[in-house]
C-alpha atoms as a PDB file:
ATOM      1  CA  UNK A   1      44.048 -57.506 -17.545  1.00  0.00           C
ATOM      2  CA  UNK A   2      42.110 -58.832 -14.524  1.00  0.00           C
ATOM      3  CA  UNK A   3      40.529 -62.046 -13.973  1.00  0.00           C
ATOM      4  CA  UNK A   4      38.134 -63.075 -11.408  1.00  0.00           C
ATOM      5  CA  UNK A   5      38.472 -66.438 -10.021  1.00  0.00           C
ATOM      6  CA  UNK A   6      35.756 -67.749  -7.622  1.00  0.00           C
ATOM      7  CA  UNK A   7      36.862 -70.238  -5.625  1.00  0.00           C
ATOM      8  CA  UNK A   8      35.376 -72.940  -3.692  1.00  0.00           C
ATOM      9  CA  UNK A   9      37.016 -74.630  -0.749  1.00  0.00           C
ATOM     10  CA  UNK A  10      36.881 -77.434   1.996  1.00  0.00           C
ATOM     11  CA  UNK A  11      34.081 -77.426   4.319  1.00  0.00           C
ATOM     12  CA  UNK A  12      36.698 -78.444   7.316  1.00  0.00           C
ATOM     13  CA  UNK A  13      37.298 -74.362   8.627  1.00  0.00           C
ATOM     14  CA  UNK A  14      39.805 -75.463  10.804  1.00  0.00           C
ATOM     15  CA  UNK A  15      42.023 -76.396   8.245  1.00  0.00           C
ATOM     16  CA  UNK A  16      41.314 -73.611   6.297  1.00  0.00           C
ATOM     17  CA  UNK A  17      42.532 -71.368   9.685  1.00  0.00           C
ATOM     18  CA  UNK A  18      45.479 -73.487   9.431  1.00  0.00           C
ATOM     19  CA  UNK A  19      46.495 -72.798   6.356  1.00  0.00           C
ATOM     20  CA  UNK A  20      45.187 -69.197   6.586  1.00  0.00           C
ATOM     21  CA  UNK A  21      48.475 -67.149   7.712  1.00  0.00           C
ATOM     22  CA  UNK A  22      50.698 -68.296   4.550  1.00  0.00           C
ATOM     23  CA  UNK A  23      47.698 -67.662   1.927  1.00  0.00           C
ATOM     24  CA  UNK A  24      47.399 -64.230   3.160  1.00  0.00           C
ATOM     25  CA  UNK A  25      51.331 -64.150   3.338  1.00  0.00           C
ATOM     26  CA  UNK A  26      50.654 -64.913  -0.493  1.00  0.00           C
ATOM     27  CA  UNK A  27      48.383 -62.680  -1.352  1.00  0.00           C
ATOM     28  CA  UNK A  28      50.620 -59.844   0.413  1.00  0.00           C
ATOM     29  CA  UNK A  29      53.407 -60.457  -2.439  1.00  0.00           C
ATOM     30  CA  UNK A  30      51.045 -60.926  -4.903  1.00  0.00           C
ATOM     31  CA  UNK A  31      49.518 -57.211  -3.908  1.00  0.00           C
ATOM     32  CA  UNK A  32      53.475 -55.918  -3.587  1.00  0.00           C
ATOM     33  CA  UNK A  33      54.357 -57.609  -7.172  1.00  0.00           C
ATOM     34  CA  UNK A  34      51.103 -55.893  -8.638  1.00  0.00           C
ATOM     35  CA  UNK A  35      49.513 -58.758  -9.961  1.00  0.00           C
ATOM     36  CA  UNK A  36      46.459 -58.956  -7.089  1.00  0.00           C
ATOM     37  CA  UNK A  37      43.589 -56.523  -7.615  1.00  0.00           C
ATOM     38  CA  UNK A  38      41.504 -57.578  -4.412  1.00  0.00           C
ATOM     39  CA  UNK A  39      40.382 -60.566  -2.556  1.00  0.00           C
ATOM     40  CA  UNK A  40      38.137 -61.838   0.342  1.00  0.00           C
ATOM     41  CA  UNK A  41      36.103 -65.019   1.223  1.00  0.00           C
ATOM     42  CA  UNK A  42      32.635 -64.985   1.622  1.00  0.00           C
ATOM     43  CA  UNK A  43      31.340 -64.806   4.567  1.00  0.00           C
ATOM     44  CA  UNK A  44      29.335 -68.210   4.016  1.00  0.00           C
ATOM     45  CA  UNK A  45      32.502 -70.185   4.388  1.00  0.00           C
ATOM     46  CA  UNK A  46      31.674 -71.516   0.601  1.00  0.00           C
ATOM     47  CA  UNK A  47      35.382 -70.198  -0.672  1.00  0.00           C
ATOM     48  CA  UNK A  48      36.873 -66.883  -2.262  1.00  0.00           C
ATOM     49  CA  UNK A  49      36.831 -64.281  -4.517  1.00  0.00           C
ATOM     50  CA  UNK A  50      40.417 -63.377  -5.684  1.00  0.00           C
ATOM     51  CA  UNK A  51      41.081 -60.691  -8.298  1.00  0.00           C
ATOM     52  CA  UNK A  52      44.435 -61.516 -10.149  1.00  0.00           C
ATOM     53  CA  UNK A  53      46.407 -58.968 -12.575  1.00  0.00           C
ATOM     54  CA  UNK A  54      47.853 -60.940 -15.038  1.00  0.00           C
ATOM     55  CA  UNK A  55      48.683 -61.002 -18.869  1.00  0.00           C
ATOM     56  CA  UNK A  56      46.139 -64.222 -19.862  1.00  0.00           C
ATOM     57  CA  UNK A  57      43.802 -66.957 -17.965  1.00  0.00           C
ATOM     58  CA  UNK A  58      46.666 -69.522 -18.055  1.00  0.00           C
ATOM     59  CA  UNK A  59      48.877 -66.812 -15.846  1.00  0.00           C
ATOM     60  CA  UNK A  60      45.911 -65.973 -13.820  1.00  0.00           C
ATOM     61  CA  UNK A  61      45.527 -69.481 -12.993  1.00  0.00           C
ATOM     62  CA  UNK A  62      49.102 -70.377 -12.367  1.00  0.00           C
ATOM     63  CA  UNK A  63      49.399 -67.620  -9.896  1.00  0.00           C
ATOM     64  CA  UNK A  64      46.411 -69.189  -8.134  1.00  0.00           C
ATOM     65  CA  UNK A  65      48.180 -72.634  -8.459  1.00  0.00           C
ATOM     66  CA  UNK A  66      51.394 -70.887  -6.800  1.00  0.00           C
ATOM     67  CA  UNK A  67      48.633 -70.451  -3.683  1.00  0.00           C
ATOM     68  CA  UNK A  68      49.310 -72.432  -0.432  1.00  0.00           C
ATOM     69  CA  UNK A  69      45.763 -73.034  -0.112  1.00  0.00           C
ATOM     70  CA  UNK A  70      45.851 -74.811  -3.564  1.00  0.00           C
ATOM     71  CA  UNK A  71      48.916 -76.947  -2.918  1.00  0.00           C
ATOM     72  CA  UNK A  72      47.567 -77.631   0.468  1.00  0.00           C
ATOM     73  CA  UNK A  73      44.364 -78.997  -0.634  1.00  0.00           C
ATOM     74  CA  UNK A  74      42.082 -76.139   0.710  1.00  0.00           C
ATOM     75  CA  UNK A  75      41.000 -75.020  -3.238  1.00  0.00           C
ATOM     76  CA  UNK A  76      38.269 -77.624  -4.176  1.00  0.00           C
ATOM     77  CA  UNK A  77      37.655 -75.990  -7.785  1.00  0.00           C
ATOM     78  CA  UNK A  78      37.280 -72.674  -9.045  1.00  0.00           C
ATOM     79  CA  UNK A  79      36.392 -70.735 -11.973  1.00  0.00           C
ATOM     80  CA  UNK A  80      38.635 -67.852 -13.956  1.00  0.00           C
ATOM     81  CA  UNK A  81      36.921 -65.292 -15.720  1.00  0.00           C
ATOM     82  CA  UNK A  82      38.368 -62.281 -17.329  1.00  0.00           C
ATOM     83  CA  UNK A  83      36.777 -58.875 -15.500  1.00  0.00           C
ATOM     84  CA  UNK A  84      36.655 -55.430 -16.124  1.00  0.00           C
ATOM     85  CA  UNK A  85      35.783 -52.954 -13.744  1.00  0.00           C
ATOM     86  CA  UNK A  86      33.113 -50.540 -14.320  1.00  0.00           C
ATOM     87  CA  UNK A  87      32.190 -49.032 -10.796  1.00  0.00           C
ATOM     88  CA  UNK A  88      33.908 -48.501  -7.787  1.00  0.00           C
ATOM     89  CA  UNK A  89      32.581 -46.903  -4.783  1.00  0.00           C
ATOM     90  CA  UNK A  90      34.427 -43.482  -3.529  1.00  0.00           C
ATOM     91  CA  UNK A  91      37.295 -44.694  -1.453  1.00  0.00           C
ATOM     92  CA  UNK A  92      37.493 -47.803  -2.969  1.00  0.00           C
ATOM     93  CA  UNK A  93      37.066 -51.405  -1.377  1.00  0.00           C
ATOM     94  CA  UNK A  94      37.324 -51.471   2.444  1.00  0.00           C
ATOM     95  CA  UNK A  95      38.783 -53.944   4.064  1.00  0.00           C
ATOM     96  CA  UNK A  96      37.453 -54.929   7.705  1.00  0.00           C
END
């Protein structure tokens, strides 16, 4: 099942740049393990969205709790939300 977490974070960015390279690393074994649908931050700065693949919210959110950016302090609070998707665009998400 998927849940949606939407995540708020720091407002110091260069932190967050600091902390940046392992999250992704994170999110890369996440994606290999199958248990990451799709992520991004918003382009505001405010935070994240980060779909997990997991079996129940409790896993969902102890995969985000496995994060760097949580155990380094970048995660300020968030919000986990099962999610079902409905639509996706031909060719899928894009990444940029």
């Amino acid at each position: 099942m998927k849940y949606a977490a939407v995540i708020e974070y720091i407002p110091d960015v260069d932190r967050v740049n600091a902390v940046r390279p392992r999250h992704r690393e994170y999110l890369t074994s996440l994606l290999e393990q199958g248990k990451l649908a799709c992520a991004g931050p918003f382009l505001d700065n405010y935070g994240a969205l980060i779909v997990y693949e997991a079996a129940t919210p409790e896993e969902a959110e102890a995969i985000l709790k496995g994060d760097p950016f949580h155990s380094e302090g970048i995660f300020v609070r968030w919000t986990i939300r099962p999610w079902k998707t409905v639509f996706v665009a031909p060719g899928g998400l894009t990444t940029a």
